[in-house]
PDB file of N, CA and C in Angstrom:
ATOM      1  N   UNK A   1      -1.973   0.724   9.515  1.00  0.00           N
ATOM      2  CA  UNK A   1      -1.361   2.018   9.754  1.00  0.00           C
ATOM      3  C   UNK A   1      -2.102   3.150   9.049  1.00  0.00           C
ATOM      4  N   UNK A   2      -2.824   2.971   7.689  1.00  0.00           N
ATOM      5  CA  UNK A   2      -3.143   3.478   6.903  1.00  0.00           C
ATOM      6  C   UNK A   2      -4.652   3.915   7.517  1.00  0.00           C
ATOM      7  N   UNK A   3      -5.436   3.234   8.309  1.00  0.00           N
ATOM      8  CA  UNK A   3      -6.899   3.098   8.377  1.00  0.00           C
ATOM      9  C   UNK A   3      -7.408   4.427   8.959  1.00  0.00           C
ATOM     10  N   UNK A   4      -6.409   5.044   9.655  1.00  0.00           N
ATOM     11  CA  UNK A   4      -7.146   6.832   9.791  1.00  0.00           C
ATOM     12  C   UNK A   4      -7.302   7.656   8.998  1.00  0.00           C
ATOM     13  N   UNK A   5      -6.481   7.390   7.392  1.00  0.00           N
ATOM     14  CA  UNK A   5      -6.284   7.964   6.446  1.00  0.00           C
ATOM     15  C   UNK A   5      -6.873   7.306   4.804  1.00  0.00           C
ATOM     16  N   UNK A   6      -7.083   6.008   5.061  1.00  0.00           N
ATOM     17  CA  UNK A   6      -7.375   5.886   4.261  1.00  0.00           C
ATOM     18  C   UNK A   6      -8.602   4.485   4.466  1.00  0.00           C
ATOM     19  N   UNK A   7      -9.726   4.363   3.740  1.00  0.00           N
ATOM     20  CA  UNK A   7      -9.966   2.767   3.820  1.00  0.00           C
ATOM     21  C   UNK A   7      -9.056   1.557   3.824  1.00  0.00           C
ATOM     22  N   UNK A   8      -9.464   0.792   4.305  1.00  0.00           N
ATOM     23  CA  UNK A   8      -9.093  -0.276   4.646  1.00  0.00           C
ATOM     24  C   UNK A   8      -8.632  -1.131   3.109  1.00  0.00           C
ATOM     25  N   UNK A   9      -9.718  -1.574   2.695  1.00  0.00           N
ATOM     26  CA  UNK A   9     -10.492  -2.407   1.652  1.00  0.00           C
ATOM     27  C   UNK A   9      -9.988  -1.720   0.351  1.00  0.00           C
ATOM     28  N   UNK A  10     -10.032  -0.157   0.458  1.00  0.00           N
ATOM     29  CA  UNK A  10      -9.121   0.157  -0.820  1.00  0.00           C
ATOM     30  C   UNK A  10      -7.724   0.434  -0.984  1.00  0.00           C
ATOM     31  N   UNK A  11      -6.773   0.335  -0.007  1.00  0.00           N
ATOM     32  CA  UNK A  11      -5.910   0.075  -0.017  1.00  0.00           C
ATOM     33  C   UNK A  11      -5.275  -1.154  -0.094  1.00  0.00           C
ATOM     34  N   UNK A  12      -5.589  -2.312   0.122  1.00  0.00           N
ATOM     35  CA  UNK A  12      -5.613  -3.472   0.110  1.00  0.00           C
ATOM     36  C   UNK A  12      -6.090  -3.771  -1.392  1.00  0.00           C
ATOM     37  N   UNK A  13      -7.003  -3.220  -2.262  1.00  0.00           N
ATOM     38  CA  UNK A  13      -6.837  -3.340  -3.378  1.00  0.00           C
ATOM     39  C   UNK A  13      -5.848  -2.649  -4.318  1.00  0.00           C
ATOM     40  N   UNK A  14      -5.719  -1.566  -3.872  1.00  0.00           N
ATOM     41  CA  UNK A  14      -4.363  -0.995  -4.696  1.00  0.00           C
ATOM     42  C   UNK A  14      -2.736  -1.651  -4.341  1.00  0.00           C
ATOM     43  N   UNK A  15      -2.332  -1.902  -2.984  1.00  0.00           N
ATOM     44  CA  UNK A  15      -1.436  -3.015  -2.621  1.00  0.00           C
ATOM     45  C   UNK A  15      -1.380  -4.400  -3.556  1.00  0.00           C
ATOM     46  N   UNK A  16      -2.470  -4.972  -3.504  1.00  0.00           N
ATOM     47  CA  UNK A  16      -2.756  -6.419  -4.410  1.00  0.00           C
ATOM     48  C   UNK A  16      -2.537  -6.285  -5.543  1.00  0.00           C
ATOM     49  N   UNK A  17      -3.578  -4.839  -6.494  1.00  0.00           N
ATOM     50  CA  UNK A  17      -2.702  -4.843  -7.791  1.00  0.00           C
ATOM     51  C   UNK A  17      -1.300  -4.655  -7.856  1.00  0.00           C
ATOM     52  N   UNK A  18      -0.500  -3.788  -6.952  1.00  0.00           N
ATOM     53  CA  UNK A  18       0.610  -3.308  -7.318  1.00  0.00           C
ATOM     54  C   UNK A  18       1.479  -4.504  -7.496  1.00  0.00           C
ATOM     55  N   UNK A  19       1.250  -5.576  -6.281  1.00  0.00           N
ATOM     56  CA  UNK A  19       1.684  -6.869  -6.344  1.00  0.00           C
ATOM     57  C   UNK A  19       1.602  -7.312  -7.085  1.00  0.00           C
ATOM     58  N   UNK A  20       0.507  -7.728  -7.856  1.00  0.00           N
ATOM     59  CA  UNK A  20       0.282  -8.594  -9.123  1.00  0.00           C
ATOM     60  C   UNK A  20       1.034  -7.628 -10.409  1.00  0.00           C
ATOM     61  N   UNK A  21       1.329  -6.534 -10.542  1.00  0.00           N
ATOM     62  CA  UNK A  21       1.923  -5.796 -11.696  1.00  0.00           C
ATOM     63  C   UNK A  21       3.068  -5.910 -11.765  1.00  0.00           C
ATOM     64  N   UNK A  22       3.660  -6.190 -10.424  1.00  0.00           N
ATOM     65  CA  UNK A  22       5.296  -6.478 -10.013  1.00  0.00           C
ATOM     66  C   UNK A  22       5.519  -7.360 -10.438  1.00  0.00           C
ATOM     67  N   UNK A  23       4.808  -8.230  -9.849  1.00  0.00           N
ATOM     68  CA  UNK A  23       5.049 -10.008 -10.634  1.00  0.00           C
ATOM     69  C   UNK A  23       4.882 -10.492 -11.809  1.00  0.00           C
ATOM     70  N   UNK A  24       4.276  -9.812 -12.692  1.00  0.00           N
ATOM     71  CA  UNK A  24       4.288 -10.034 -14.142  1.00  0.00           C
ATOM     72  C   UNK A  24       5.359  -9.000 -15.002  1.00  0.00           C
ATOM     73  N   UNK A  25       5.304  -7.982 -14.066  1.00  0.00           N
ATOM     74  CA  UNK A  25       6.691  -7.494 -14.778  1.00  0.00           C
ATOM     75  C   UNK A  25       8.111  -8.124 -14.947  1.00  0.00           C
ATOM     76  N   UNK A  26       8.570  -9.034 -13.233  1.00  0.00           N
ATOM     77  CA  UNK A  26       9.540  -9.270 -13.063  1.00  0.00           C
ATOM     78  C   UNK A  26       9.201 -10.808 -13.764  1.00  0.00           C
ATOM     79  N   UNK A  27       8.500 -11.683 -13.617  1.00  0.00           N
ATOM     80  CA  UNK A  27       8.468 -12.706 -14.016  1.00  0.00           C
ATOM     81  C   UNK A  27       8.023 -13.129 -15.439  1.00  0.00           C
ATOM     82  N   UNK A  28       7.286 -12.006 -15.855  1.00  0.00           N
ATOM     83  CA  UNK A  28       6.984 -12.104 -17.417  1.00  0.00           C
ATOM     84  C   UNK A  28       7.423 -11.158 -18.139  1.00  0.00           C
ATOM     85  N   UNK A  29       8.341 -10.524 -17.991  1.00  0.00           N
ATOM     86  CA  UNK A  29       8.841  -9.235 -18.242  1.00  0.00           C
ATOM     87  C   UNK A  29       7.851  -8.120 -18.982  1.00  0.00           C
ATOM     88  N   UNK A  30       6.710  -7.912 -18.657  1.00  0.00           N
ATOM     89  CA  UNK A  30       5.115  -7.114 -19.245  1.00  0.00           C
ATOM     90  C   UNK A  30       5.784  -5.879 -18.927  1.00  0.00           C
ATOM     91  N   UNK A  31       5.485  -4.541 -19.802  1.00  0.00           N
ATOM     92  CA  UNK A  31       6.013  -3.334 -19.608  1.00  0.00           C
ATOM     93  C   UNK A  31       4.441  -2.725 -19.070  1.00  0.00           C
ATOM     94  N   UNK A  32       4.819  -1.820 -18.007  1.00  0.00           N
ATOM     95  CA  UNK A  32       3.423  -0.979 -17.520  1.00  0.00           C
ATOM     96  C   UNK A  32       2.988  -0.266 -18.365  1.00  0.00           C
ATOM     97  N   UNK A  33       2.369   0.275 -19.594  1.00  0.00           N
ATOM     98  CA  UNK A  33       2.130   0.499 -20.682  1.00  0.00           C
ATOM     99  C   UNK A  33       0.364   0.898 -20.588  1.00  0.00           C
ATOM    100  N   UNK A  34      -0.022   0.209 -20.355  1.00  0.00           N
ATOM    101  CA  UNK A  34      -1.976   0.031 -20.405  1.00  0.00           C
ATOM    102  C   UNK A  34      -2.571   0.366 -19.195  1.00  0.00           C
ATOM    103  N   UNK A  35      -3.869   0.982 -19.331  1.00  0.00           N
ATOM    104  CA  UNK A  35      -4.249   1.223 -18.528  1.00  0.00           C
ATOM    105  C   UNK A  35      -4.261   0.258 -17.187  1.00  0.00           C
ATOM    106  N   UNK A  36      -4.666   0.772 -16.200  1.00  0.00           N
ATOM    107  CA  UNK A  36      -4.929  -0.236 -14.871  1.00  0.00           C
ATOM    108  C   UNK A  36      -5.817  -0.042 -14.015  1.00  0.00           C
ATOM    109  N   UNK A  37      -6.909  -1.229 -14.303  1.00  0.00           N
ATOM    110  CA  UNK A  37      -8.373  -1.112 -13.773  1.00  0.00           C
ATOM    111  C   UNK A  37      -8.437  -1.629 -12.182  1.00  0.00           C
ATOM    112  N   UNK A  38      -8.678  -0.711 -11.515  1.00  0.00           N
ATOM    113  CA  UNK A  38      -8.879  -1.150  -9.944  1.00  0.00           C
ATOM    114  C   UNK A  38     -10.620  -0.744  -9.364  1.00  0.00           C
ATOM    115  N   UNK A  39     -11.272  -2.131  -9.438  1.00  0.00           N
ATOM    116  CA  UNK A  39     -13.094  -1.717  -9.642  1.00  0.00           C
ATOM    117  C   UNK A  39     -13.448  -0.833 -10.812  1.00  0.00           C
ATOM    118  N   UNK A  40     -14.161  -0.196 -10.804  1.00  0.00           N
ATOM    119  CA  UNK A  40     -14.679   0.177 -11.944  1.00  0.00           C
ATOM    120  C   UNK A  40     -13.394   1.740 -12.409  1.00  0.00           C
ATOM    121  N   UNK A  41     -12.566   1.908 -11.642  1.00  0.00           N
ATOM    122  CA  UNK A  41     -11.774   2.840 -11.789  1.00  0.00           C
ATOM    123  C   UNK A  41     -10.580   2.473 -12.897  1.00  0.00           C
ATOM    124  N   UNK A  42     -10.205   3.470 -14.153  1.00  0.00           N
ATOM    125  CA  UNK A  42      -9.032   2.755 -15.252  1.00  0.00           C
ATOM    126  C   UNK A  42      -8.446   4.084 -14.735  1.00  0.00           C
ATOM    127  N   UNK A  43      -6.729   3.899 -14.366  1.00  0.00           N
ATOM    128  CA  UNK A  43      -6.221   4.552 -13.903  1.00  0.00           C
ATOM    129  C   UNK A  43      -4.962   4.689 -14.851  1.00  0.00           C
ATOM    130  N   UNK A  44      -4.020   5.859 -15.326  1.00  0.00           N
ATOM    131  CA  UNK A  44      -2.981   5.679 -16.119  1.00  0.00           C
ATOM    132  C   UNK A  44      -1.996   5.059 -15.383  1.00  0.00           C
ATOM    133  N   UNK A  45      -1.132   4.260 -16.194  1.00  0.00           N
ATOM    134  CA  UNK A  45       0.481   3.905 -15.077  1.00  0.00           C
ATOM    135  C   UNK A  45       0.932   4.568 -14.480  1.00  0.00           C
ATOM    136  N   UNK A  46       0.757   6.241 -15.029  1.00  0.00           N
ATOM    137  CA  UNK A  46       1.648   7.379 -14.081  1.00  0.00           C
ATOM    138  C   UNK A  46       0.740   7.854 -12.516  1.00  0.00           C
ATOM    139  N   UNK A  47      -0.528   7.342 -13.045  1.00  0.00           N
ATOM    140  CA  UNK A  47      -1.841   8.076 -12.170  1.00  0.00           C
ATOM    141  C   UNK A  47      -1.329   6.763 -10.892  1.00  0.00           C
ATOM    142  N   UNK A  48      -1.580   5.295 -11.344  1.00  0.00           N
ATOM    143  CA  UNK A  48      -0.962   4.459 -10.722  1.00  0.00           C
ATOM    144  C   UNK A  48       0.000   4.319  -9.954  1.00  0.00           C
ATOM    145  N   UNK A  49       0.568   5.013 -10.384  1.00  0.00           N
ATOM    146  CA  UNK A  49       2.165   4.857  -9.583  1.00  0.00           C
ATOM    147  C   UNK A  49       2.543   5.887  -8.514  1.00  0.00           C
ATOM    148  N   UNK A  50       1.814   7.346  -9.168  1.00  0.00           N
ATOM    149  CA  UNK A  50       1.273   8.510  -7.819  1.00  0.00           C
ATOM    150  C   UNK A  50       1.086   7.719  -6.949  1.00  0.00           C
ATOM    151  N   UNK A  51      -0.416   7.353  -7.253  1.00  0.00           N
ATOM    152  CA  UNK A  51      -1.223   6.867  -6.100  1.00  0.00           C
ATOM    153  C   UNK A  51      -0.501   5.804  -5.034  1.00  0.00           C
ATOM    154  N   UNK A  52       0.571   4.922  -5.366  1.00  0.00           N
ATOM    155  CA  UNK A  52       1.480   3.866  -4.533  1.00  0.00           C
ATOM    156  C   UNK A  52       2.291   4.658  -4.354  1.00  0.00           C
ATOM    157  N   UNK A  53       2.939   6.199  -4.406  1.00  0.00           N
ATOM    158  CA  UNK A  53       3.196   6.833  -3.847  1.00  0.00           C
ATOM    159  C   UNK A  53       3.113   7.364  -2.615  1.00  0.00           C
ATOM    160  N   UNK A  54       2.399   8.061  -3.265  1.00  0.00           N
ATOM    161  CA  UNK A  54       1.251   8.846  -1.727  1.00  0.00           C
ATOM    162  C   UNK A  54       1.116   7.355  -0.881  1.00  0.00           C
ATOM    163  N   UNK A  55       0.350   6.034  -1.520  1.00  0.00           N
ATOM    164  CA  UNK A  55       0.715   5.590   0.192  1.00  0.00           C
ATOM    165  C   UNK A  55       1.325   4.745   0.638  1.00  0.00           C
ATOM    166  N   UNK A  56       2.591   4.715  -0.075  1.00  0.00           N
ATOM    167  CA  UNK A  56       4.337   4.442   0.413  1.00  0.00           C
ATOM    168  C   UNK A  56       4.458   6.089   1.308  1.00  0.00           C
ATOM    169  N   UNK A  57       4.267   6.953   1.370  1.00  0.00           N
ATOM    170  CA  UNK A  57       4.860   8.214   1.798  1.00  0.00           C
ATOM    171  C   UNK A  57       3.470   7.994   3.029  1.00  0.00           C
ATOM    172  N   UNK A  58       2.639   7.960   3.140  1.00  0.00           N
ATOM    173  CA  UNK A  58       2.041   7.728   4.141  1.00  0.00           C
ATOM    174  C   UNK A  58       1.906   6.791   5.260  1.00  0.00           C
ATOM    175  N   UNK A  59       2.532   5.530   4.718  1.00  0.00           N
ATOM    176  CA  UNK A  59       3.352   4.427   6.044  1.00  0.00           C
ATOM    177  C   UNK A  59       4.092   5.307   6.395  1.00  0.00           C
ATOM    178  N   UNK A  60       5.399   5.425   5.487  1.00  0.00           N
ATOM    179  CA  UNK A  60       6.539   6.165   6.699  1.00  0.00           C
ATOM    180  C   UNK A  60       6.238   6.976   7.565  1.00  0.00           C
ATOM    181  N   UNK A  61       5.460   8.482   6.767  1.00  0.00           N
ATOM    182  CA  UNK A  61       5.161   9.104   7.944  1.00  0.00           C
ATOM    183  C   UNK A  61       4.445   8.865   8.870  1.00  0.00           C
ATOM    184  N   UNK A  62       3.570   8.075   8.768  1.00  0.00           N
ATOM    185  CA  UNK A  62       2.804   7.409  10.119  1.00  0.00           C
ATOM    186  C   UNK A  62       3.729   6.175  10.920  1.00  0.00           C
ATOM    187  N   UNK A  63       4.769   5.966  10.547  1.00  0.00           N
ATOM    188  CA  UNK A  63       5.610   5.114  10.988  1.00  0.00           C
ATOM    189  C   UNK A  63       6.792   6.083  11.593  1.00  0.00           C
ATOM    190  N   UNK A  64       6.828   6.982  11.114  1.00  0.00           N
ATOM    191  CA  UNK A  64       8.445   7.789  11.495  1.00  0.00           C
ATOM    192  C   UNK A  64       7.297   8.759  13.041  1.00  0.00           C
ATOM    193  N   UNK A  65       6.361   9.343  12.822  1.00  0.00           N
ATOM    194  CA  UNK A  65       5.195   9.456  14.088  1.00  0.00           C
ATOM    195  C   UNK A  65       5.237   9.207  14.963  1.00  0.00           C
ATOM    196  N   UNK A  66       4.747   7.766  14.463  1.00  0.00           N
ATOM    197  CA  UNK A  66       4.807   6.692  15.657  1.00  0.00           C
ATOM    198  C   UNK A  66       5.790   6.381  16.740  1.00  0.00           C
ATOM    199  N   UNK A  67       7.005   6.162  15.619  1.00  0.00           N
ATOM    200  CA  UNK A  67       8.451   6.700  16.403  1.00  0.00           C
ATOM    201  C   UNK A  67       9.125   7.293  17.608  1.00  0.00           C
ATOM    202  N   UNK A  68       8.599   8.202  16.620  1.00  0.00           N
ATOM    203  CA  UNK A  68       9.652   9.350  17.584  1.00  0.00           C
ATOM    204  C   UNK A  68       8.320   9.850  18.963  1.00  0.00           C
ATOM    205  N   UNK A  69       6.995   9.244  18.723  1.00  0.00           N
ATOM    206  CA  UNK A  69       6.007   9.234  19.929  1.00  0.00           C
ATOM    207  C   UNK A  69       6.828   8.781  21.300  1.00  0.00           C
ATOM    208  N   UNK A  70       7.819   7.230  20.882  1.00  0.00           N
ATOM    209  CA  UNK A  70       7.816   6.918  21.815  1.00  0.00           C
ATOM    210  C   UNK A  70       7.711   5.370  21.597  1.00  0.00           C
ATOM    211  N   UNK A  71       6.772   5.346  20.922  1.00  0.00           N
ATOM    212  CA  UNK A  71       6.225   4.234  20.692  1.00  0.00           C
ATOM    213  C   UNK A  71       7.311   2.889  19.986  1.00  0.00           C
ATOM    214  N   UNK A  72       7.978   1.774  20.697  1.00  0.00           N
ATOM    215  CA  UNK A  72       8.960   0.985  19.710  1.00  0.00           C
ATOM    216  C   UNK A  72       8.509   0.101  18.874  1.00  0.00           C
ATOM    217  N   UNK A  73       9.226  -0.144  18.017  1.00  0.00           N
ATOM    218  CA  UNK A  73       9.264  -0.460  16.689  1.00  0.00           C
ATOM    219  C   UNK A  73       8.840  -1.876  16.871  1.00  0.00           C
ATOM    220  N   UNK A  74       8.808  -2.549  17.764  1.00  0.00           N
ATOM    221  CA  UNK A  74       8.203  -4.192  18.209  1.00  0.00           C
ATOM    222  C   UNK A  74       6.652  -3.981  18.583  1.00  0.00           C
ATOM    223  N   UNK A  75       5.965  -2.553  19.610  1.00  0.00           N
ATOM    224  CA  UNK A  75       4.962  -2.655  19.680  1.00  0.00           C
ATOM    225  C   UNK A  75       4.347  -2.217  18.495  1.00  0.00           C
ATOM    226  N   UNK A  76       4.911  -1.758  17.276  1.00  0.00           N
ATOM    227  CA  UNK A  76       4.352  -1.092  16.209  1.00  0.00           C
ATOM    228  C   UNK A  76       3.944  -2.798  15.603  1.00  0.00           C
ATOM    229  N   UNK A  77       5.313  -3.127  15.555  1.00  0.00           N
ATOM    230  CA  UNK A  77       4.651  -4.855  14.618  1.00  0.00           C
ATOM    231  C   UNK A  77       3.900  -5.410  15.405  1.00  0.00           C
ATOM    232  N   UNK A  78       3.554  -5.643  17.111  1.00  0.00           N
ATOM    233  CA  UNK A  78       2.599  -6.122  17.370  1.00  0.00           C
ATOM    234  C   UNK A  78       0.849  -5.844  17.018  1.00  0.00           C
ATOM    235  N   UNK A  79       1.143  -4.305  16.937  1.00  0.00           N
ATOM    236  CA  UNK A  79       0.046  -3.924  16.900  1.00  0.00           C
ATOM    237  C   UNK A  79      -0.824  -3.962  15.468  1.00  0.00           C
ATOM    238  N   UNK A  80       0.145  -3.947  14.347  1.00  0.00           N
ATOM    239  CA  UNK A  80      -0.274  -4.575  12.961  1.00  0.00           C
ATOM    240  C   UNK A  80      -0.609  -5.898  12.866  1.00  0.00           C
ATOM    241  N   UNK A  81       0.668  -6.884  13.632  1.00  0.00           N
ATOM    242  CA  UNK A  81      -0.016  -8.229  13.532  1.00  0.00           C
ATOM    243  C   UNK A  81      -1.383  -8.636  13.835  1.00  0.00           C
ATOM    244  N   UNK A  82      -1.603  -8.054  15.192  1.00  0.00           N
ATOM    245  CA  UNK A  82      -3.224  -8.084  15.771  1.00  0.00           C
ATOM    246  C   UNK A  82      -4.368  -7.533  14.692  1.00  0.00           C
ATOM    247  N   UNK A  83      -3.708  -6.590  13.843  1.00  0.00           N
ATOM    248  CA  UNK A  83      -4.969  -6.062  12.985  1.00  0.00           C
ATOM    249  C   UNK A  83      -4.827  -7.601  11.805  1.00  0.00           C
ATOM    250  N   UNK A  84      -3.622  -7.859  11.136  1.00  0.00           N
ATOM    251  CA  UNK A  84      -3.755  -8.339  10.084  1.00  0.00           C
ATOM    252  C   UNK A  84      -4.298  -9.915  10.470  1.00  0.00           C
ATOM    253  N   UNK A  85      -4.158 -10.551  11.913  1.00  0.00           N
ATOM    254  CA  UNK A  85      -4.710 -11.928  12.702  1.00  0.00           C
ATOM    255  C   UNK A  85      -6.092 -11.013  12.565  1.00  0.00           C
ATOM    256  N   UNK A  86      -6.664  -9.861  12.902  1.00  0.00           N
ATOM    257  CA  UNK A  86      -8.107  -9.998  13.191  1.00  0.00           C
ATOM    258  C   UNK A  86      -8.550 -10.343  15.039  1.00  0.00           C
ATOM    259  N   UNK A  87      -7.235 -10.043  15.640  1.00  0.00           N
ATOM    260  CA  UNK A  87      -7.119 -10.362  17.030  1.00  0.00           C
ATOM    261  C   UNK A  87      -7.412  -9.052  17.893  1.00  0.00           C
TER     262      UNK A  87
END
């Protein structure tokens, strides 16, 4: 959804960390506290958490778009599945 707006490859790395920060928070109870290195980039928790902002706020609106295009909410998941199969 993201790929007109953003790379591919770096979003998918900021997604993965966010994942992995979730899961050690909830499962190891780790406080977000320290910096957070994504490639050679050290980003603050607050800078971090913008940034999964902005693109949490950029699905929807490219999802709420999509929407009200016309477009239903089944061909929207088809059309992600095909990207995330590589089909």
């Amino acid at each position: 959804m993201l790929r007109p707006y953003r790379d591919p490859r770096e979003t998918y790395k900021y997604l993965k960390k966010f994942y992995d920060l979730r899961s050690m928070i909830v499962h190891n109870g780790k406080r977000l506290s320290s910096a957070i290195r994504i490639d050679e980039q050290e980003l603050t928790p607050k800078e971090f958490v913008a940034d999964m902002e902005s693109i949490c706020r950029e699905v929807l609106k490219t999802l709420i778009e999509k929407l009200a295009s016309g477009v239903s909410l089944s061909n929207i998941n088809e059309d992600l599945d095909k990207c995330a199969l590589g089909s």
